[in-house]
Protein backbone atom coordinates (compact mmCIF):
# COMPACT_ATOMS: atom_id res chain seq x y z
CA UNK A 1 -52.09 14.67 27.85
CA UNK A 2 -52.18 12.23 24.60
CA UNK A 3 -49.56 14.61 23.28
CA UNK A 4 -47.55 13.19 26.51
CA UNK A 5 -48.75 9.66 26.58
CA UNK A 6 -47.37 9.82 22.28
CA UNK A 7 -43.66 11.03 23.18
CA UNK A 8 -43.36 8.25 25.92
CA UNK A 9 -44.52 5.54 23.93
CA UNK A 10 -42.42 6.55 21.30
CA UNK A 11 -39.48 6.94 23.28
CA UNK A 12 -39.71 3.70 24.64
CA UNK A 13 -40.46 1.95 21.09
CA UNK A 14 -36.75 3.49 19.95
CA UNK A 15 -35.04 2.17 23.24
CA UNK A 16 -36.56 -1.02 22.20
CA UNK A 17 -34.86 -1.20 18.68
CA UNK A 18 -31.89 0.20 19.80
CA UNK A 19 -31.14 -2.75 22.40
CA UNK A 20 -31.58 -5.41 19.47
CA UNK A 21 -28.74 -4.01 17.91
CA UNK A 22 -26.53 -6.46 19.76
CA UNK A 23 -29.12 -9.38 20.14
CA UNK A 24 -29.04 -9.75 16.60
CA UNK A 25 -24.93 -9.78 15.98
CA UNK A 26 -24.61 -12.74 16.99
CA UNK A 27 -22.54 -15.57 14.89
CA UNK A 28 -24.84 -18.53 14.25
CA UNK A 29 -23.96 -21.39 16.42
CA UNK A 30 -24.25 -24.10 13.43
CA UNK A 31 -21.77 -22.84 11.04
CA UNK A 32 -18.61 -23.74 11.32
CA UNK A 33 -15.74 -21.05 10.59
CA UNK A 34 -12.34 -22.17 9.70
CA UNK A 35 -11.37 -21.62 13.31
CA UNK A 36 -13.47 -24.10 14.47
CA UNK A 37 -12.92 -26.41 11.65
CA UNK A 38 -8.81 -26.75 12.40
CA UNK A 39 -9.56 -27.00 16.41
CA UNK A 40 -11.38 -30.39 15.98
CA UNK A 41 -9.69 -33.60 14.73
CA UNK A 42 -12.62 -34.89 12.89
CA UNK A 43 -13.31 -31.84 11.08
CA UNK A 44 -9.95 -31.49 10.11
CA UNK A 45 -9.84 -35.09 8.71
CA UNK A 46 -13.23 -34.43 6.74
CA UNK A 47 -11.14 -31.37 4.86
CA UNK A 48 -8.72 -33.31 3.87
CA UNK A 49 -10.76 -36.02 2.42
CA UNK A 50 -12.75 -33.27 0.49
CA UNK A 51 -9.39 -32.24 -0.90
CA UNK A 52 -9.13 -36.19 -2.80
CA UNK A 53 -12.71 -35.23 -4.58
CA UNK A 54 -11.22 -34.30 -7.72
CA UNK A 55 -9.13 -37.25 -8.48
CA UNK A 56 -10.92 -38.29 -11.59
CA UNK A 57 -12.50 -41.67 -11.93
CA UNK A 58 -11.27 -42.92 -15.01
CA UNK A 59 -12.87 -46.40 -16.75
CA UNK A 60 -16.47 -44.76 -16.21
CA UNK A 61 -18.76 -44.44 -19.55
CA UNK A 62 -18.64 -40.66 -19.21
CA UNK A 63 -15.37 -39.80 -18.20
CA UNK A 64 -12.03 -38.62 -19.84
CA UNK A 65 -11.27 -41.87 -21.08
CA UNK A 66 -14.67 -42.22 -23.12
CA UNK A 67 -13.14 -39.77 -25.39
CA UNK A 68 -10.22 -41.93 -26.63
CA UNK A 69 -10.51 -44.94 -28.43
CA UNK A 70 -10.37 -47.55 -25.59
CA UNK A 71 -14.06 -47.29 -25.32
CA UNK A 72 -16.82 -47.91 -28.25
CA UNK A 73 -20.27 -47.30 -26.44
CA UNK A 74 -23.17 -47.47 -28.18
CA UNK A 75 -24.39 -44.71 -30.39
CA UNK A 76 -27.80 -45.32 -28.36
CA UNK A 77 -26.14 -43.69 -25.00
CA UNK A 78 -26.31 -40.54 -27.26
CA UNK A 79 -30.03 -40.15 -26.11
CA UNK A 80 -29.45 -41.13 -22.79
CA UNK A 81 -26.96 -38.16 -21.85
CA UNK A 82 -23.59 -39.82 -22.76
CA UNK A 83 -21.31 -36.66 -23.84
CA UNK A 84 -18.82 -39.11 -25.15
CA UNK A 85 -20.46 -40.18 -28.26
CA UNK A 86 -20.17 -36.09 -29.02
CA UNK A 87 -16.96 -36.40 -28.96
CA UNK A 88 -16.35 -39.78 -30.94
CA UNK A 89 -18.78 -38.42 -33.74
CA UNK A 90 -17.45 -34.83 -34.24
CA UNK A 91 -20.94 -33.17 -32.76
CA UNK A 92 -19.52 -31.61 -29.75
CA UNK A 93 -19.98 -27.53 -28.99
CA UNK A 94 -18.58 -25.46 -26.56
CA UNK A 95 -21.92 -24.80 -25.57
CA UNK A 96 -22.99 -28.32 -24.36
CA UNK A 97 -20.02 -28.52 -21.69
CA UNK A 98 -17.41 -31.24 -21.38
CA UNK A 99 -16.21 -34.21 -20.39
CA UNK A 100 -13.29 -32.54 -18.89
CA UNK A 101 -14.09 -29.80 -16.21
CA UNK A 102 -10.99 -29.96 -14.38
CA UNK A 103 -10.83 -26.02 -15.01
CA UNK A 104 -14.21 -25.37 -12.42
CA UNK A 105 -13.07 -28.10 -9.84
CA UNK A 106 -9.55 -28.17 -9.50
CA UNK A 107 -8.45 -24.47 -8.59
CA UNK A 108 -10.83 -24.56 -5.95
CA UNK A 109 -9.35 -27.79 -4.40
CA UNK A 110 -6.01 -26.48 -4.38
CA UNK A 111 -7.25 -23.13 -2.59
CA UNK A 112 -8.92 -25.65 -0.14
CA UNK A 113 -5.60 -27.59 0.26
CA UNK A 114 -3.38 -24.27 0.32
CA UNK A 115 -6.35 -23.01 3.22
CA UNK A 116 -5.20 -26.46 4.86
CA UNK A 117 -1.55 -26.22 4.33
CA UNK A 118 -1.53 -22.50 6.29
CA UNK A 119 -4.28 -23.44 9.01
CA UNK A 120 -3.48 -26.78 10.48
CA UNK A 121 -1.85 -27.22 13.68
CA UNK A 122 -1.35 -30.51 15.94
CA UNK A 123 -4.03 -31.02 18.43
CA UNK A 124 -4.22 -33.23 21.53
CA UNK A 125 -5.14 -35.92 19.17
CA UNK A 126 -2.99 -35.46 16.36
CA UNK A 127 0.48 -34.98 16.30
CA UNK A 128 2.86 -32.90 14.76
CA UNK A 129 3.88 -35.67 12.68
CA UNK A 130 0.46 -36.59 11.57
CA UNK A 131 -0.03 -32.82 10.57
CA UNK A 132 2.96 -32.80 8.46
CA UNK A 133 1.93 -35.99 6.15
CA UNK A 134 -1.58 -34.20 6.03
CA UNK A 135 0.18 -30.82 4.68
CA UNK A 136 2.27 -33.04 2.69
CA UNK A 137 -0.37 -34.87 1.37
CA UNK A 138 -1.81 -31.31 0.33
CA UNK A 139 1.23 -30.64 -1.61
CA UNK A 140 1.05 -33.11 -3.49
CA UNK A 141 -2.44 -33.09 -4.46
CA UNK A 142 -1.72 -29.65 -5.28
CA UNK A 143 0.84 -30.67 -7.78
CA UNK A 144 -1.39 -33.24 -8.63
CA UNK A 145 -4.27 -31.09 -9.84
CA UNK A 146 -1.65 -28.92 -11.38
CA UNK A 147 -0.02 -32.03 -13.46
CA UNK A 148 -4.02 -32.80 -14.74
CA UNK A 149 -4.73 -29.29 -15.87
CA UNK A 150 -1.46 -28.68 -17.88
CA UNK A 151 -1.39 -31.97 -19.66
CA UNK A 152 -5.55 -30.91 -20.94
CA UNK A 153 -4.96 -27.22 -21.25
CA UNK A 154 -1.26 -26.80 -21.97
CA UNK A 155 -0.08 -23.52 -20.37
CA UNK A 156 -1.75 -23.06 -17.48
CA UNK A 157 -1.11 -20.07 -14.25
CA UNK A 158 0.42 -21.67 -11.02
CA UNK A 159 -2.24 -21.30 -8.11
CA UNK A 160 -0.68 -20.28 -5.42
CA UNK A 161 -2.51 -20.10 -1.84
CA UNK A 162 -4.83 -16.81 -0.94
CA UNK A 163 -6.18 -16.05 2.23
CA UNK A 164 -9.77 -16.47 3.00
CA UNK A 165 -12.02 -13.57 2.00
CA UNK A 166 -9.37 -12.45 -0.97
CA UNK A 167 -10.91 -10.51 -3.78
CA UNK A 168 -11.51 -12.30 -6.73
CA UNK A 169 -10.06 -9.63 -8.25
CA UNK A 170 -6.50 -10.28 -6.67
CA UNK A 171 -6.98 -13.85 -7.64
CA UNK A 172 -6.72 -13.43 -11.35
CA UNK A 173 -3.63 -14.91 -11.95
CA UNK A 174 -1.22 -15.13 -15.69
CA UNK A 175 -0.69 -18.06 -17.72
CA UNK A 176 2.93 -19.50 -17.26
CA UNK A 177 5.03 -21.10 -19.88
CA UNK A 178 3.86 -24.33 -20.44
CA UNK A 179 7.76 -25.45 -19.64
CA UNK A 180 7.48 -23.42 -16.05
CA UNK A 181 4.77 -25.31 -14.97
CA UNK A 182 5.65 -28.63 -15.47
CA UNK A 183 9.30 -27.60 -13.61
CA UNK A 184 7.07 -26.25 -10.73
CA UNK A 185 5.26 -29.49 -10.52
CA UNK A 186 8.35 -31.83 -10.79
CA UNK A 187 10.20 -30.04 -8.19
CA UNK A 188 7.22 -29.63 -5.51
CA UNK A 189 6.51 -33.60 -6.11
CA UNK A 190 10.38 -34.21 -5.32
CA UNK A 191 9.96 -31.97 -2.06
CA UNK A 192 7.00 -33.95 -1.17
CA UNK A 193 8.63 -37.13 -1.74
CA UNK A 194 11.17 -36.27 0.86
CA UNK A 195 9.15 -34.95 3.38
């Protein structure tokens, strides 16, 4: 008799976990996906705007100007974090980081623009015409970022677009003549120009 009572418990325990199976694939209702992101004006509009983060701010006592002569700070900012008086003194390593770091920002805002570029599509709210200064816009930030890398690193790879959920792998990309690049970028700012 318990040897009965046993198998139906059991039985039921494993009809139990096999029903959660599809109770628990389901897609989380506060995430957005990039779906959801192009279907809504605002969201759209907020992608965009996250594209325009890595224009640098220049004039700041820390940023890529520091490093030039334009700006003397005080020796004292040494001790309070100030990179730039490595620089102006000669005490800079690779090891303490940069100034610069427009190689671990930039190629990931032209992905997001090129994600933009291939995903956006006029809503009931936005127009085609308003779509096609926002992919134009993306362009030329694209070019942009380009322009900023090759002028600090010299010869640099083009970044071209890759679809979400590409393997890093397939994302290694070669350096192009320095020449190349700076061709690509003229021409794709005269496009944009036009558009």
């Amino acid at each position: 008799m318990k040897l009965i009572e046993y198998i139906i418990i059991t039985a039921i325990a494993l009809l139990s976990l096999v029903s959660c199976d599809s109770y628990l694939d389901k897609q989380p209702d506060d995430q957005l996906t990039i779906e959801t992101v192009f279907e809504n004006k605002t969201n759209m509009e907020r992608w965009l705007a996250y594209i325009y983060t890595g224009i640098p701010k220049f004039y700041s006592y820390d940023g890529p100007d520091a490093i030039a002569d334009e700006l003397a700070p005080s020796v004292g900012w040494e001790s309070q974090g100030f990179k730039a008086i490595l620089y102006q003194n000669g005490n800079w390593t690779p090891s303490q980081g940069g100034v610069i770091g427009y190689w671990t920002t930039l190629p990931k805002l032209i992905r997001q623009a090129y994600i933009f570029i291939e995903n956006a599509h006029a809503l009931e709210d936005v127009s085609d015409t308003e779509v096609a200064y926002m992919k134009a816009e993306c362009r030329f930030m694209i070019a942009y970022y380009h322009s900023l890398m090759v002028m600090n690193y010299g010869s640099i790879p083009i970044i071209e677009g890759a679809a979400v959920g590409t393997n890093a792998s397939d994302m290694m990309l070669k350096q192009r003549k320095f020449y190349e690049v700076v061709d690509w970028i003229a021409e794709e700012l005269e496009e944009t120009a036009e558009q």
